[in-house]
C-alpha atoms as a PDB file:
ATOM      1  CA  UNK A   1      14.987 -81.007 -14.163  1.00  0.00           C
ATOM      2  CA  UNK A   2      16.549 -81.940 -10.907  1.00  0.00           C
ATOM      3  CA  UNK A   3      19.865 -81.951 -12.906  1.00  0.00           C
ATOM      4  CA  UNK A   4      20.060 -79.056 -14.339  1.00  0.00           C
ATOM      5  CA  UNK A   5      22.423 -75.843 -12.417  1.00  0.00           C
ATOM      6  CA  UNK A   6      21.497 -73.695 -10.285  1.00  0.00           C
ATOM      7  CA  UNK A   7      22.171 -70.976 -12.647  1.00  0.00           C
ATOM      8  CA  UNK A   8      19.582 -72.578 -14.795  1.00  0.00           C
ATOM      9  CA  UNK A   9      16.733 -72.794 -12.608  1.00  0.00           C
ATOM     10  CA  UNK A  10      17.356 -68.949 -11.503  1.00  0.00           C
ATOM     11  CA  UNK A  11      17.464 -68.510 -15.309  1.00  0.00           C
ATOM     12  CA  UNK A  12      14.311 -70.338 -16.407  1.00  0.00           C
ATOM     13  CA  UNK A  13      12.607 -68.357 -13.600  1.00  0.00           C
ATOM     14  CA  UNK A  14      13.348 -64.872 -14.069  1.00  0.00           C
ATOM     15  CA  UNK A  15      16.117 -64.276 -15.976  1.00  0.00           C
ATOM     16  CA  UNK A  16      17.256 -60.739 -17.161  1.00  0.00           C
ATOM     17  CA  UNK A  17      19.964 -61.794 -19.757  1.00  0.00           C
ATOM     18  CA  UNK A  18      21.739 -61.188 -23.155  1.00  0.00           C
ATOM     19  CA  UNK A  19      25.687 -61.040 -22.670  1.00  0.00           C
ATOM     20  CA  UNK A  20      27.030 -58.041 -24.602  1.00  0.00           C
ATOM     21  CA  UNK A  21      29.096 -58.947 -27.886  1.00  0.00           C
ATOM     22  CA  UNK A  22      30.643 -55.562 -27.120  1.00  0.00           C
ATOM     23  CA  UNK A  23      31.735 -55.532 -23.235  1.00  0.00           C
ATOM     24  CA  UNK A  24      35.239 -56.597 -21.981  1.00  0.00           C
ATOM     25  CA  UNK A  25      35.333 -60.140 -20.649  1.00  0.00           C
ATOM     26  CA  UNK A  26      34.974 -60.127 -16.765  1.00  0.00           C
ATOM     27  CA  UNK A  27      38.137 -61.991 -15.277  1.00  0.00           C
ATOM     28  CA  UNK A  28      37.031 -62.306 -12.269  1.00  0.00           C
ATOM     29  CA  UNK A  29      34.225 -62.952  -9.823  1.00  0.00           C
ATOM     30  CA  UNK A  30      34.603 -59.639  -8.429  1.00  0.00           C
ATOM     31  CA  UNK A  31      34.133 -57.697 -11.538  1.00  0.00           C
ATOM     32  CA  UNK A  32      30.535 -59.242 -11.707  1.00  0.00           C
ATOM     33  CA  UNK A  33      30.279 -56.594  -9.033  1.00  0.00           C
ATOM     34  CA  UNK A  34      31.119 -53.562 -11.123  1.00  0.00           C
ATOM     35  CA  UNK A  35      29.756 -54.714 -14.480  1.00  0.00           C
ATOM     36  CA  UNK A  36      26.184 -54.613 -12.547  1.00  0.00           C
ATOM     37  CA  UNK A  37      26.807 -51.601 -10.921  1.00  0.00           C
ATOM     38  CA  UNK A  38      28.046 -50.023 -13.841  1.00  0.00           C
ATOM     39  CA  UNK A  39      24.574 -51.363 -15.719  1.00  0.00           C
ATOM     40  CA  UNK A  40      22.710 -50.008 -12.973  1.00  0.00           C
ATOM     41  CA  UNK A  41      23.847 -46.549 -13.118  1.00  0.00           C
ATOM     42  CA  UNK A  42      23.012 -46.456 -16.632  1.00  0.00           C
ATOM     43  CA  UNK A  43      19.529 -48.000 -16.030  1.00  0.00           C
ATOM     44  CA  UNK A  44      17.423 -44.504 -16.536  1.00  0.00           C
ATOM     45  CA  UNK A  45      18.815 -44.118 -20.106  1.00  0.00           C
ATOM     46  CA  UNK A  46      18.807 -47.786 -20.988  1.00  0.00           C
ATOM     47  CA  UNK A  47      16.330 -49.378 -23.308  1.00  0.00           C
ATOM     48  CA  UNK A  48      14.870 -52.669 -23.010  1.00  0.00           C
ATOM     49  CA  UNK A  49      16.248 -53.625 -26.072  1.00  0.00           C
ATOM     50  CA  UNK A  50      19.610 -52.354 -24.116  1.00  0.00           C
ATOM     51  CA  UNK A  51      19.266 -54.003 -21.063  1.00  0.00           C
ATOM     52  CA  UNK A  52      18.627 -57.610 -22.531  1.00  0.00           C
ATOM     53  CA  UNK A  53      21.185 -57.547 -24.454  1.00  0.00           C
ATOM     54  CA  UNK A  54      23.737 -56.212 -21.249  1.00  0.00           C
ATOM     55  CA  UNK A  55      23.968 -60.311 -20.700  1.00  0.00           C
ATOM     56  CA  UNK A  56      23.895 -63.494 -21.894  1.00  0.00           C
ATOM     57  CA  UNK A  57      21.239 -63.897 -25.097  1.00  0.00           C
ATOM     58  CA  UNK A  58      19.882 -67.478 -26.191  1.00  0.00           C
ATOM     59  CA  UNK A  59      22.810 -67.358 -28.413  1.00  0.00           C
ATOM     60  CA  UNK A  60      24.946 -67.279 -25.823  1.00  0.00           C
ATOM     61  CA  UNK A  61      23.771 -69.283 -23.609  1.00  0.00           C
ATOM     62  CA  UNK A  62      23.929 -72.268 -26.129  1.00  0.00           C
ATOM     63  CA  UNK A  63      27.485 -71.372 -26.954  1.00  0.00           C
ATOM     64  CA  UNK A  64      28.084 -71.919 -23.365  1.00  0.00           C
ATOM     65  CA  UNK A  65      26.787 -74.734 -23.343  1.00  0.00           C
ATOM     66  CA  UNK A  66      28.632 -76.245 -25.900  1.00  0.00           C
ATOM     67  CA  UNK A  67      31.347 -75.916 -24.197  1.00  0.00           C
ATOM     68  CA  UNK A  68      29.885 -78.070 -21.324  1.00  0.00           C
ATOM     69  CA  UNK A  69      28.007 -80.402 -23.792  1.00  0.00           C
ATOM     70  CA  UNK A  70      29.936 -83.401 -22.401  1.00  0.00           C
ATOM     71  CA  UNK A  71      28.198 -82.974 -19.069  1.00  0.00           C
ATOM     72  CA  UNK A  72      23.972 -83.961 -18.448  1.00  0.00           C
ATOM     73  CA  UNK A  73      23.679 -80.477 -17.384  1.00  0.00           C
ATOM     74  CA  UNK A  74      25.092 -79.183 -20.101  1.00  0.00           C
ATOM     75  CA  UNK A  75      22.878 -80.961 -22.421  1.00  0.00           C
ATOM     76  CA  UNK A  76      19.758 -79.941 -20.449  1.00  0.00           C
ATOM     77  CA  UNK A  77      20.503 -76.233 -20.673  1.00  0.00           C
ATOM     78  CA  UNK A  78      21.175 -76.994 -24.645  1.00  0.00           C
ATOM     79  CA  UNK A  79      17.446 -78.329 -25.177  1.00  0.00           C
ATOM     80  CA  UNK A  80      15.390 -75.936 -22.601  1.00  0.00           C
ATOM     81  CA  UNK A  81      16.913 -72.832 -24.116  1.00  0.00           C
ATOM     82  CA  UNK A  82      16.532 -74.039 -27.480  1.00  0.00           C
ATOM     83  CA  UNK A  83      12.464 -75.438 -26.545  1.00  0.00           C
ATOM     84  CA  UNK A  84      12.062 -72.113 -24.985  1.00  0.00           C
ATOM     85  CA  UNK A  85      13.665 -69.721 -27.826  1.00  0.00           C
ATOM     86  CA  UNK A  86      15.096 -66.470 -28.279  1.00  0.00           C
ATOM     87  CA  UNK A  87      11.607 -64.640 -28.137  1.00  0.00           C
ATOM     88  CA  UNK A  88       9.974 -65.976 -25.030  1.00  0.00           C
ATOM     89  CA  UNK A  89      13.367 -65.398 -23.505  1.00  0.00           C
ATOM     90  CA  UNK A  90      13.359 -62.045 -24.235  1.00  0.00           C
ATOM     91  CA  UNK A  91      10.147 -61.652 -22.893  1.00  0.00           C
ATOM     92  CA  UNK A  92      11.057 -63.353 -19.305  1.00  0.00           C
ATOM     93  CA  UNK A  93      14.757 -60.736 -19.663  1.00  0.00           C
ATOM     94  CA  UNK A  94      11.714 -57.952 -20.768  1.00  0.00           C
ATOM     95  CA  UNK A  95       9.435 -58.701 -17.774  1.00  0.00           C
ATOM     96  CA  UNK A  96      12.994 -58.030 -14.956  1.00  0.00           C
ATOM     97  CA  UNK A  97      13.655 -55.252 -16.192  1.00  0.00           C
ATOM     98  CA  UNK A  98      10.370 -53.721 -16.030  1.00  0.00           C
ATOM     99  CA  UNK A  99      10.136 -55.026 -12.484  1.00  0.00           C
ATOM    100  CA  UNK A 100      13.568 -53.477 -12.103  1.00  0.00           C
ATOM    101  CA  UNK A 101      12.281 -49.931 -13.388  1.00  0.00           C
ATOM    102  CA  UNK A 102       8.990 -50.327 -11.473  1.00  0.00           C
ATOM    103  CA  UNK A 103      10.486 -51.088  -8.231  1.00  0.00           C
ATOM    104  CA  UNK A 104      13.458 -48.332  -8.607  1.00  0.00           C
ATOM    105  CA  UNK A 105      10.540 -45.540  -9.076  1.00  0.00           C
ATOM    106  CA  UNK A 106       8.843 -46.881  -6.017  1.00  0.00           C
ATOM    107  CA  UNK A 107      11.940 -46.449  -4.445  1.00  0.00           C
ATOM    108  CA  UNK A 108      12.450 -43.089  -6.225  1.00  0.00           C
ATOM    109  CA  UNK A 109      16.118 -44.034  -7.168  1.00  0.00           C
ATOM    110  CA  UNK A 110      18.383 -42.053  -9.043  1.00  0.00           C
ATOM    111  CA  UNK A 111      19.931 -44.678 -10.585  1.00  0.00           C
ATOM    112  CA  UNK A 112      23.038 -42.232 -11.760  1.00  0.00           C
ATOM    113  CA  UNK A 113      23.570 -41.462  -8.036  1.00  0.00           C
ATOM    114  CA  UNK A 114      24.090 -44.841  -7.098  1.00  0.00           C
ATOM    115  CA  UNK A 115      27.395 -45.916  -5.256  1.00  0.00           C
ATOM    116  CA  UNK A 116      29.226 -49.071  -4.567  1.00  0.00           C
ATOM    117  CA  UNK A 117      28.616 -50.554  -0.976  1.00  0.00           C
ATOM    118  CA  UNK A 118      29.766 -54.183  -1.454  1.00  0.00           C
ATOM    119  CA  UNK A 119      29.578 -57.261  -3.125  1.00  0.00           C
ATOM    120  CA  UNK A 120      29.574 -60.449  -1.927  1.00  0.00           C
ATOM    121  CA  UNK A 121      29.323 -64.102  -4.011  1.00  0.00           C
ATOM    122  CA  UNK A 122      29.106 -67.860  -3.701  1.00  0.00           C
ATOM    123  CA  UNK A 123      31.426 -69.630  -6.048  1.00  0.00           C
ATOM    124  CA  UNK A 124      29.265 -72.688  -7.817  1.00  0.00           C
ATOM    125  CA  UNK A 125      30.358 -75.636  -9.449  1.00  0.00           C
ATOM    126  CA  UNK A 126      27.430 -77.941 -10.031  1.00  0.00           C
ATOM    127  CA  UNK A 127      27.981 -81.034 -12.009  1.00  0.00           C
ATOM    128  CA  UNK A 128      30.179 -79.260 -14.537  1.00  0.00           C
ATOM    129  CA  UNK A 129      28.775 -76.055 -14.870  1.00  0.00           C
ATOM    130  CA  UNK A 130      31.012 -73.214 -13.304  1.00  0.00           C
ATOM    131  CA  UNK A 131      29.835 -69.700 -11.835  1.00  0.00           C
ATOM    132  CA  UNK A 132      28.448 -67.382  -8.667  1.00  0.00           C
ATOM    133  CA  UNK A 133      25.281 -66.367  -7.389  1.00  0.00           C
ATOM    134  CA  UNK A 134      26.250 -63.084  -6.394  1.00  0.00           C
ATOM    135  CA  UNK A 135      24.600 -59.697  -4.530  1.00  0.00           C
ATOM    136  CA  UNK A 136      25.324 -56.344  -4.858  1.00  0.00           C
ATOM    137  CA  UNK A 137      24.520 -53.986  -2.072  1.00  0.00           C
ATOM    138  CA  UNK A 138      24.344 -49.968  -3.150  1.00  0.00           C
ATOM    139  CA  UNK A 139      23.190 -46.652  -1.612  1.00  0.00           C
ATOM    140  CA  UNK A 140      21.501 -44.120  -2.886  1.00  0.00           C
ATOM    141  CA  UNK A 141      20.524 -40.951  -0.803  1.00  0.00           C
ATOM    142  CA  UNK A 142      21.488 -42.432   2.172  1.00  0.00           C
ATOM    143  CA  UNK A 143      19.180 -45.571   1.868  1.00  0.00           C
ATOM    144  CA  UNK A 144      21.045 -49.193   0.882  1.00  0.00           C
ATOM    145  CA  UNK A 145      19.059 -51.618  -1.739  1.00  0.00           C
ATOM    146  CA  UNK A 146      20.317 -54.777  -3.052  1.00  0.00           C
ATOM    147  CA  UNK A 147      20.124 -56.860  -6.489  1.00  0.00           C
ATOM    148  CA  UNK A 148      20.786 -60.539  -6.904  1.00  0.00           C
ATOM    149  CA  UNK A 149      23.228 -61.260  -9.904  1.00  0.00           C
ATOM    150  CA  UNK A 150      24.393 -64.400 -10.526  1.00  0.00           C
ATOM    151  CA  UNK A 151      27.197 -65.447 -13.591  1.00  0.00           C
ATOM    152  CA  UNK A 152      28.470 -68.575 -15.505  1.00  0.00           C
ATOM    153  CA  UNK A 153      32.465 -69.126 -16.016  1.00  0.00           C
ATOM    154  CA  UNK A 154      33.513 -70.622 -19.364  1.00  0.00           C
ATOM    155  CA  UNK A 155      36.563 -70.979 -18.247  1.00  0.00           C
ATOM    156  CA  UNK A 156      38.156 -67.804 -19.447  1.00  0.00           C
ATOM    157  CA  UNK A 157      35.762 -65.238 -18.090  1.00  0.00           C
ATOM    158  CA  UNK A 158      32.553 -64.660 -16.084  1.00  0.00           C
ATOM    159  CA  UNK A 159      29.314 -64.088 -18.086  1.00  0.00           C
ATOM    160  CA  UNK A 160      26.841 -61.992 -16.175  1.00  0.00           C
ATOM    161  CA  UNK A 161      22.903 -63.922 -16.855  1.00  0.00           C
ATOM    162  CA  UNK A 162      21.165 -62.466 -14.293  1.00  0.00           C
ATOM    163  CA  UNK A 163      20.291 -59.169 -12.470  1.00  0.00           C
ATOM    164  CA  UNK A 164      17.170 -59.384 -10.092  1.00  0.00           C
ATOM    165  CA  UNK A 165      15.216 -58.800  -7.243  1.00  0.00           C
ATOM    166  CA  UNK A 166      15.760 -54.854  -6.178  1.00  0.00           C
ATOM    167  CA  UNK A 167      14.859 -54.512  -2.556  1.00  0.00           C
ATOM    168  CA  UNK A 168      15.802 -52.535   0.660  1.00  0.00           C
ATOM    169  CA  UNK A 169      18.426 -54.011   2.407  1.00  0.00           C
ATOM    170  CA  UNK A 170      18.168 -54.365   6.189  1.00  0.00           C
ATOM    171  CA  UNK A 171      21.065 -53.760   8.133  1.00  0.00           C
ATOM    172  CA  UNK A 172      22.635 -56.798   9.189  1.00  0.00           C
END
């Protein structure tokens, strides 16, 4: 397990996935950014159902995959998403964004009223496998909070796999 990306540890931990068949490929690191922002100010009208499919789904995750199937890592991620399958997947993706809801209400976030602060990312590149572990600072009536969201690269875009974590952010 030692082998396998950082991307896929954070995944096999928490994950809040299912790439959306229907969103515009994200060129760059940066748009990570606004694709979660723009998913977060949605968040009060989006389903679960919604939300796990926002990102990468099992699907596309072994798509990915393929692409890297010539490297160990690669191969790993191939056979734990496939042991692991779509439905406890979508349970783990379920279980963030419940967390997500829970800790936004404790907050008492309007999620519509969020704004942009910054966004800040590590570029990866860990035997093979291509992305950023990213965070997203925004405010909402006056107060900042931050969500971890990390993304794979295929080479032609970004493909968002995880959104987690909502906390207060200290000021630095």
């Amino acid at each position: 397990m030692k082998k396998i990306s950082f991307l896929f540890i954070a995944f096999l931990t928490i994950s809040f996935s299912g790439f959306s068949q229907n969103s515009e490929p994200i060129k760059n690191a940066d748009g990570v950014g606004k694709y979660t922002l723009n998913l977060l100010k949605n968040f009060e009208n989006t389903s679960e159902e919604e939300f796990v499919n926002s990102l990468m789904t099992t699907e596309d995750i072994i798509k990915f995959a393929e692409k890297v199937a010539d490297t160990a890592v690669g191969n790993n991620l191939k056979k734990e998403i496939t042991k692991m399958g779509a439905t406890k997947y979508y349970s783990r993706v379920a279980e963030v964004y419940h967390d997500l809801k829970e800790k936004g209400k404790e907050y008492g976030i309007v999620w519509k009223d969020i704004a942009y602060v910054d966004f800040t990312y590590e570029l990866r590149d860990k035997k093979g496998i291509k992305g950023i572990e990213g965070a997203l600072v925004f405010s909402c009536k006056g107060t900042k909070y931050k969500v971890k969201t990390d993304a794979l690269y295929d080479g032609d875009a970004y493909l968002p796999i995880i959104v987690r974590k909502l906390y207060k952010k200290d000021d630095d």
